[in-house]
C-alpha atoms as a PDB file:
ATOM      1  CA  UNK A   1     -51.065  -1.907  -7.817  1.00  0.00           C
ATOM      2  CA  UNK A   2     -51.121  -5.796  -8.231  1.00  0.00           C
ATOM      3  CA  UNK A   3     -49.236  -7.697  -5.418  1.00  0.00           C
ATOM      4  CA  UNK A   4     -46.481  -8.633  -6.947  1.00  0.00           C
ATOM      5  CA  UNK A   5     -45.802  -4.652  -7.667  1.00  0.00           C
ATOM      6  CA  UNK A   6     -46.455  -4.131  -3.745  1.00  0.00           C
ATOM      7  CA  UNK A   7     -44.107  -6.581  -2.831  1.00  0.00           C
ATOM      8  CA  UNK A   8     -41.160  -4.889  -4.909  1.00  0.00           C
ATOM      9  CA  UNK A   9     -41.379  -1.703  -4.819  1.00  0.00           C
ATOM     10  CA  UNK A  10     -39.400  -1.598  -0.748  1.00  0.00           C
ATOM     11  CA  UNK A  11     -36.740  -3.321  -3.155  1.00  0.00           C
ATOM     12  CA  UNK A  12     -36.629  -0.585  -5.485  1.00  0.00           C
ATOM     13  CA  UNK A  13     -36.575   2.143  -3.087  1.00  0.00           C
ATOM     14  CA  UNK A  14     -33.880   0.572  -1.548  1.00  0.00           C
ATOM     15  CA  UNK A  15     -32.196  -0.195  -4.434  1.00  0.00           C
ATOM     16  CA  UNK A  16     -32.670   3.523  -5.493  1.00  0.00           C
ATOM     17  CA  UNK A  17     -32.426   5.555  -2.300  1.00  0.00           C
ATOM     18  CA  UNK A  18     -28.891   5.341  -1.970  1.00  0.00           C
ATOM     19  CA  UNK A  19     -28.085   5.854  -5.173  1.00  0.00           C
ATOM     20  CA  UNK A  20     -29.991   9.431  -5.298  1.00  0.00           C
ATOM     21  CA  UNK A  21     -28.222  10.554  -1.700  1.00  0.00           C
ATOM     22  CA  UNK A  22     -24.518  10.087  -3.196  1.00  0.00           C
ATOM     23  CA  UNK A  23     -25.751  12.102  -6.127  1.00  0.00           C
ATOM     24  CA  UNK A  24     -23.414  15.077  -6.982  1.00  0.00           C
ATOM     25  CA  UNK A  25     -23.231  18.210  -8.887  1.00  0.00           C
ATOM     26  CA  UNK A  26     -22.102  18.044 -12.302  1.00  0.00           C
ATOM     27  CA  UNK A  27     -18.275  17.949 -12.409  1.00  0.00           C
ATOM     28  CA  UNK A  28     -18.495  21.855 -14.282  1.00  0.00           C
ATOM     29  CA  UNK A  29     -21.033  22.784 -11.878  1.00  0.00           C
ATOM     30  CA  UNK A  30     -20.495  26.148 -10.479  1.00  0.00           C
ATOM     31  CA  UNK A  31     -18.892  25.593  -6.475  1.00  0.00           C
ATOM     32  CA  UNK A  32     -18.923  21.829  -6.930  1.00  0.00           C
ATOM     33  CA  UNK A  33     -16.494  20.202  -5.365  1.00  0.00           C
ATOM     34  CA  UNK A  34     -14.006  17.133  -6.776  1.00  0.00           C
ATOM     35  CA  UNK A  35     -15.643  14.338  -5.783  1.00  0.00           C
ATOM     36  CA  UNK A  36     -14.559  12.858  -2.870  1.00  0.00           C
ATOM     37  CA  UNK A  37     -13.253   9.449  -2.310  1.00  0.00           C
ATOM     38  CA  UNK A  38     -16.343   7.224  -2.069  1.00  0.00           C
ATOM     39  CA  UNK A  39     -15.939   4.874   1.045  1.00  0.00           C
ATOM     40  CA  UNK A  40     -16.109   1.075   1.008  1.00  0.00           C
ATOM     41  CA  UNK A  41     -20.095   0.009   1.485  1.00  0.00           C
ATOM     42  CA  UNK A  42     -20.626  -1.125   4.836  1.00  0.00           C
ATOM     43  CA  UNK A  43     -20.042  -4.471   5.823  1.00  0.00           C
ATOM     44  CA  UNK A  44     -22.965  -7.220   5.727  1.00  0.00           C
ATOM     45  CA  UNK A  45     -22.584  -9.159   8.899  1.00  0.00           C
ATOM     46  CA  UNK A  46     -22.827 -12.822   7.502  1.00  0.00           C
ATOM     47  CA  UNK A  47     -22.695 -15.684   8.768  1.00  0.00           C
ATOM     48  CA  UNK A  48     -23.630 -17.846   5.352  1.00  0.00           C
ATOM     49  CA  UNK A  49     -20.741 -19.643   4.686  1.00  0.00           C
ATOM     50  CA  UNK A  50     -19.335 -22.725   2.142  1.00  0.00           C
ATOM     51  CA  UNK A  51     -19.531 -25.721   3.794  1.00  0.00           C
ATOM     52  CA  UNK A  52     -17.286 -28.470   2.350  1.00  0.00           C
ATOM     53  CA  UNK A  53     -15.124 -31.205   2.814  1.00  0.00           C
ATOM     54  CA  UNK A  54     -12.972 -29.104   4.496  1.00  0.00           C
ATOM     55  CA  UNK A  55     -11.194 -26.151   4.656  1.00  0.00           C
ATOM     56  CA  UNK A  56      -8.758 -26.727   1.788  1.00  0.00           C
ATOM     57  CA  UNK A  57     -11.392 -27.735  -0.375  1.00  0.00           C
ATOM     58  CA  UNK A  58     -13.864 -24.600   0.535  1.00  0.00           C
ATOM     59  CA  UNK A  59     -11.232 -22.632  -0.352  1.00  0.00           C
ATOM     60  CA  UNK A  60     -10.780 -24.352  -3.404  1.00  0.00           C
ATOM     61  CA  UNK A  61     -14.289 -24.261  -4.607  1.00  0.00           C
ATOM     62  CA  UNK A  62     -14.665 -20.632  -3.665  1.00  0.00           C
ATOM     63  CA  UNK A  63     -11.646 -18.966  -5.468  1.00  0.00           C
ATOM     64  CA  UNK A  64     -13.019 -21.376  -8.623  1.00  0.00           C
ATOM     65  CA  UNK A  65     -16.880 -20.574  -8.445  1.00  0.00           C
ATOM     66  CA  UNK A  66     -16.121 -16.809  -7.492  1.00  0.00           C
ATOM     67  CA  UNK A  67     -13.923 -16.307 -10.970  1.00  0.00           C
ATOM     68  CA  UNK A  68     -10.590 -15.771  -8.637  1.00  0.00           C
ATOM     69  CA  UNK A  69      -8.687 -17.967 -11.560  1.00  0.00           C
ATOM     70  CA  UNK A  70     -10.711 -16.067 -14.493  1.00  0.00           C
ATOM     71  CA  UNK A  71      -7.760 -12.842 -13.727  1.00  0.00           C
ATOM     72  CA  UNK A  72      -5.125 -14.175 -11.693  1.00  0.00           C
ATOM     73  CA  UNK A  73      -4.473 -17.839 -13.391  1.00  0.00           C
ATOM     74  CA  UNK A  74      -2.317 -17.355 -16.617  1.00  0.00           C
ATOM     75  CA  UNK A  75      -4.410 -19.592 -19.428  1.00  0.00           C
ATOM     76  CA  UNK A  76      -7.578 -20.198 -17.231  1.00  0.00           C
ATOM     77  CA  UNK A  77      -9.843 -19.810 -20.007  1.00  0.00           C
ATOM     78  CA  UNK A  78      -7.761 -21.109 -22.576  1.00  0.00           C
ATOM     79  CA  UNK A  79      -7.476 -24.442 -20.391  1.00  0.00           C
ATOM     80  CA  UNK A  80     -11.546 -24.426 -19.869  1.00  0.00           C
ATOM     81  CA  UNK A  81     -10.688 -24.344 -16.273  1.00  0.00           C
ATOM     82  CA  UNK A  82      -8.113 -27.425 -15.844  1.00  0.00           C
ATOM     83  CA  UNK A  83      -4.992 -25.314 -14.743  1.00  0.00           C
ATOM     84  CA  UNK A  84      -3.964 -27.743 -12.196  1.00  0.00           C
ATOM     85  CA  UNK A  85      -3.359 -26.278  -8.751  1.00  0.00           C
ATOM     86  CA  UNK A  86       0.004 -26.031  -9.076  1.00  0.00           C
ATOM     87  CA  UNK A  87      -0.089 -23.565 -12.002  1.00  0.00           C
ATOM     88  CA  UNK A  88      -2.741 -21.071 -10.160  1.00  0.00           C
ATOM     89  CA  UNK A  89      -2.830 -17.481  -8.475  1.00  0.00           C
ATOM     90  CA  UNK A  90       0.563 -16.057 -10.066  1.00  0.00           C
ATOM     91  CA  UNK A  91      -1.074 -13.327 -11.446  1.00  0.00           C
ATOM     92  CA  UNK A  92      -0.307 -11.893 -14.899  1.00  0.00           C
ATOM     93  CA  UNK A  93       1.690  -8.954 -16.786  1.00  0.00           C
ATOM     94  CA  UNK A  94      -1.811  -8.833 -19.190  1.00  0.00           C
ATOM     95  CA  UNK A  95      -3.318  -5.348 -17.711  1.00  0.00           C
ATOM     96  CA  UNK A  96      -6.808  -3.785 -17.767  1.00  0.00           C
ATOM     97  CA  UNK A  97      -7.348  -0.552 -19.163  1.00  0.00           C
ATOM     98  CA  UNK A  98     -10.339   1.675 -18.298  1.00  0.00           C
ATOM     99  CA  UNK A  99     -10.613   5.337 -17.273  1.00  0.00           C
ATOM    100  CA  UNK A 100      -9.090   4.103 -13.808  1.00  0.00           C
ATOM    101  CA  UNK A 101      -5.912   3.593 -15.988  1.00  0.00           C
ATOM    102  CA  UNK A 102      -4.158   0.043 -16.208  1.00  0.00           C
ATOM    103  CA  UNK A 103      -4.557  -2.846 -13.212  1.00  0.00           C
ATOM    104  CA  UNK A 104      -2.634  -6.050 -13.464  1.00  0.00           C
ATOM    105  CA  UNK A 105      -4.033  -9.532 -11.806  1.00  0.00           C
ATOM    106  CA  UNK A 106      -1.935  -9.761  -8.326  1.00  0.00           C
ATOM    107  CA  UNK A 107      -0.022 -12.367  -7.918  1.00  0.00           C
ATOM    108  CA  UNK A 108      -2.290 -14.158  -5.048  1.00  0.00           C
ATOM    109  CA  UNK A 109       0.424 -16.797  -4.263  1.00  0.00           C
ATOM    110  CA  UNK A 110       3.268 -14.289  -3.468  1.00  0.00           C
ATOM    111  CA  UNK A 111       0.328 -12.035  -1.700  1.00  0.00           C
ATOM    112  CA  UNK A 112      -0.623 -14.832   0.815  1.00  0.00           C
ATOM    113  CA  UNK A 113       3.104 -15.112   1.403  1.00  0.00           C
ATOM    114  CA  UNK A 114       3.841 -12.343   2.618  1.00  0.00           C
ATOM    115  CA  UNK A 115       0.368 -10.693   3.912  1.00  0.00           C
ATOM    116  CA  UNK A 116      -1.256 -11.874   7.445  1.00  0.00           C
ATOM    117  CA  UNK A 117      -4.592 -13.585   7.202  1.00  0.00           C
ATOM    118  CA  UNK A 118      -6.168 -10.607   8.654  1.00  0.00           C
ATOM    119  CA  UNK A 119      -4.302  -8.263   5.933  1.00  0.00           C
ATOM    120  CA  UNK A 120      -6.101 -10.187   2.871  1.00  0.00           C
ATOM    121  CA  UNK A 121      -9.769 -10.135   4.835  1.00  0.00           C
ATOM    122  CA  UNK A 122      -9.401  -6.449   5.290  1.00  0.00           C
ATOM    123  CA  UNK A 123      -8.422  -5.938   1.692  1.00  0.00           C
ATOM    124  CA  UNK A 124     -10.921  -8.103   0.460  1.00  0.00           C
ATOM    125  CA  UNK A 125     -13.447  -6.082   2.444  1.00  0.00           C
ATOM    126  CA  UNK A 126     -12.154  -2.703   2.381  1.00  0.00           C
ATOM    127  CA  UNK A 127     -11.691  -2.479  -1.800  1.00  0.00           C
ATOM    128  CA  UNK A 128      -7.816  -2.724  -0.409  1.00  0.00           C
ATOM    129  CA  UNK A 129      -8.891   0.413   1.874  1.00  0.00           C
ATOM    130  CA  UNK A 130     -10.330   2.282  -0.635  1.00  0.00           C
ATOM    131  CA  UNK A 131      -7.186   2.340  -3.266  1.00  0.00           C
ATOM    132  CA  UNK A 132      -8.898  -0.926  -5.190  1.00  0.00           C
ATOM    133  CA  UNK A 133      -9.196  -0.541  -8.743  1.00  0.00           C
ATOM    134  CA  UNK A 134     -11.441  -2.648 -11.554  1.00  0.00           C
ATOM    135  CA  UNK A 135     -12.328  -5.163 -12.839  1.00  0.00           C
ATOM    136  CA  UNK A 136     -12.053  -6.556  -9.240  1.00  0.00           C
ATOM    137  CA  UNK A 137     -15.271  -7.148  -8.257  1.00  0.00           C
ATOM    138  CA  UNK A 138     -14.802  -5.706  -4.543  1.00  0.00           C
ATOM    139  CA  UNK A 139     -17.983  -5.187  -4.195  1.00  0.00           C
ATOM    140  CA  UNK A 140     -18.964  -8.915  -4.219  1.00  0.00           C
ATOM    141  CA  UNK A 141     -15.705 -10.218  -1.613  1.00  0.00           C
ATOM    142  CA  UNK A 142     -16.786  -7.104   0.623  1.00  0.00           C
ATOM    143  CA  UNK A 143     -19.863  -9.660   1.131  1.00  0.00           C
ATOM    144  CA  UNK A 144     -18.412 -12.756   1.823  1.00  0.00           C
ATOM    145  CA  UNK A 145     -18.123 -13.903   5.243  1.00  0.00           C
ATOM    146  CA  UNK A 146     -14.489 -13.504   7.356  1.00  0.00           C
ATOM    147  CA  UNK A 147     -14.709 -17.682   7.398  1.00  0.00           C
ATOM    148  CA  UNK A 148     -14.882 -17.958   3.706  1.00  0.00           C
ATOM    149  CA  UNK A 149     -12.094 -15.526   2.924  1.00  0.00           C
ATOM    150  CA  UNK A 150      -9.784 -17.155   5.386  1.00  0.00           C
ATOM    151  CA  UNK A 151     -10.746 -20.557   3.675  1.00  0.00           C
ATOM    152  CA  UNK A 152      -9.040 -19.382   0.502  1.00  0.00           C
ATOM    153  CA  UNK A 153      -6.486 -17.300   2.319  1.00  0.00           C
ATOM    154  CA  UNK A 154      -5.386 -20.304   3.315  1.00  0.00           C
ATOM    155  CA  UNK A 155      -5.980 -22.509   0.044  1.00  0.00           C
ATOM    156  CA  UNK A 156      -4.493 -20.267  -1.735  1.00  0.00           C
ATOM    157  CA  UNK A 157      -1.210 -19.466   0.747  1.00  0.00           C
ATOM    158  CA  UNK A 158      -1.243 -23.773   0.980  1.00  0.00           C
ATOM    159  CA  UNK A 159      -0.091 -23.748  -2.867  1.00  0.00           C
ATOM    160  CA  UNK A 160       3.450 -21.884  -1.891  1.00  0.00           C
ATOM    161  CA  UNK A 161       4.713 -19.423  -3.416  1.00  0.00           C
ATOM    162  CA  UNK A 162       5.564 -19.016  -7.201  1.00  0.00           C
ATOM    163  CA  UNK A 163       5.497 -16.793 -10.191  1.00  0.00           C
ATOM    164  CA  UNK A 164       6.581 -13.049 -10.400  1.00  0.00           C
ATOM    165  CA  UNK A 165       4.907  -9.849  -8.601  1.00  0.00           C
ATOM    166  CA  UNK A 166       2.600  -8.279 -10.925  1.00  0.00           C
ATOM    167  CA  UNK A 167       3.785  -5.045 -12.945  1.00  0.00           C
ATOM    168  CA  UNK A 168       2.609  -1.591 -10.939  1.00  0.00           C
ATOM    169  CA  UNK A 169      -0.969   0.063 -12.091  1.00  0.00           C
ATOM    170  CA  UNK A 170      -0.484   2.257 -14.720  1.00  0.00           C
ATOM    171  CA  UNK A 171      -2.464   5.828 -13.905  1.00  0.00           C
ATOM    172  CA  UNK A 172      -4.802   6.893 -16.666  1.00  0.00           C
ATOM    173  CA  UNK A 173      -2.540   9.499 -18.112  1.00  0.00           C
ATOM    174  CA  UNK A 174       0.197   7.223 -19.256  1.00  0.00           C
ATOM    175  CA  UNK A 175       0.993   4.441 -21.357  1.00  0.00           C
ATOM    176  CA  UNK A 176       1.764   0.801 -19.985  1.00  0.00           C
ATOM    177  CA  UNK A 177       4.290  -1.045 -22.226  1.00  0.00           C
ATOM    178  CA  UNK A 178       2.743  -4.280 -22.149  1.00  0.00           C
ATOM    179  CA  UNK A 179      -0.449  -6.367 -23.545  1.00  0.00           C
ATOM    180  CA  UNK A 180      -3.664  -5.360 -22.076  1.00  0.00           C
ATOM    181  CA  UNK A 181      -7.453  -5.813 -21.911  1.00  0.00           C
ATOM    182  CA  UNK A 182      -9.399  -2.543 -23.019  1.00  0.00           C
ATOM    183  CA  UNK A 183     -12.170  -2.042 -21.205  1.00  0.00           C
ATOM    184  CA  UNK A 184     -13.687   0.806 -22.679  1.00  0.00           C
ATOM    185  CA  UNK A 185     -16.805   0.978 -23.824  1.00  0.00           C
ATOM    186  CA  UNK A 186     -17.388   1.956 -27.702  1.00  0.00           C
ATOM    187  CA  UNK A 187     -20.261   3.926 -29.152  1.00  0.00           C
ATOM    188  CA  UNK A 188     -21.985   1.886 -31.536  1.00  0.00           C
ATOM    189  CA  UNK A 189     -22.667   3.988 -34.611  1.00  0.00           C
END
């Protein structure tokens, strides 16, 4: 085994241990039971944090860098990224459609309005307490530190509030009535 090998393989059994103990039976599987509600991953103690010009702009330059405006800023892409401020976080009535069903962008402006600092950490930690659906990438703001996600609580909640709520998830068995984003993958034949 060449060093390099030695060196990674405590990463791959890391990597891979967990992943073989939440293994389950096949869904048909004889006595196997639904599968349960898998629990948030455990929370990384961190104490790496942005460090800016202050708290406004940390906030800022997190929410941009960590794709925040890619979902819940109408036109983001179309504007290569020059929404101006004012324009940002209302969320949008485009939806997301997977086997999960259909998730709308929340409308982060009317969120921090009405939702205590300490509300929006625990979501952003918690996958919402377990009820988050994709695309959010939970996984990646359940590692953030508490001082970071307070920066762009407050950012975000410094921009007032504006826009409309976001329309309800739609559950996998129905059909939403408005525009959305398949995300399903397709066999290529």
């Amino acid at each position: 085994m060449t060093r390099h090998a030695a060196r990674l393989l405590p990463l791959a059994l890391a990597l891979l241990l967990p992943t073989a103990a939440r293994a389950q039976a096949p869904s048909g599987a004889r006595g196997a039971k639904a599968p349960a509600k898998e629990a948030a991953p455990p929370r990384r103690a961190t104490s790496a944090h942005v460090e800016a010009g202050g708290e406004r702009a940390a906030g800022e330059y997190l929410t941009t860098v960590g794709g925040c405006n890619d979902c819940h800023t109408p036109n983001w892409s179309q504007s290569n990224g020059r929404t101006p401020p004012s324009e940002r976080f209302t969320g949008s009535n485009v939806g997301y459609r997977g086997p999960w069903g259909v998730t709308y962008p929340a409308n982060l402006r009317l969120m921090t309005q009405r939702e205590s600092e300490n509300e929006w950490v625990r979501v952003l930690t918690t996958a919402d307490g377990g009820d988050g659906r994709p695309p959010m990438p939970w996984m990646n703001t359940a590692q953030m530190s508490d001082r970071d996600l307070r920066a762009m609580y407050r950012y975000i909640k410094s921009l007032g509030a504006r826009g409309e709520r976001a329309p309800k998830a739609v559950p996998p068995d129905s059909e939403p009535r408005g525009s959305y984003i398949n995300f399903v993958p397709v066999a290529h034949r």
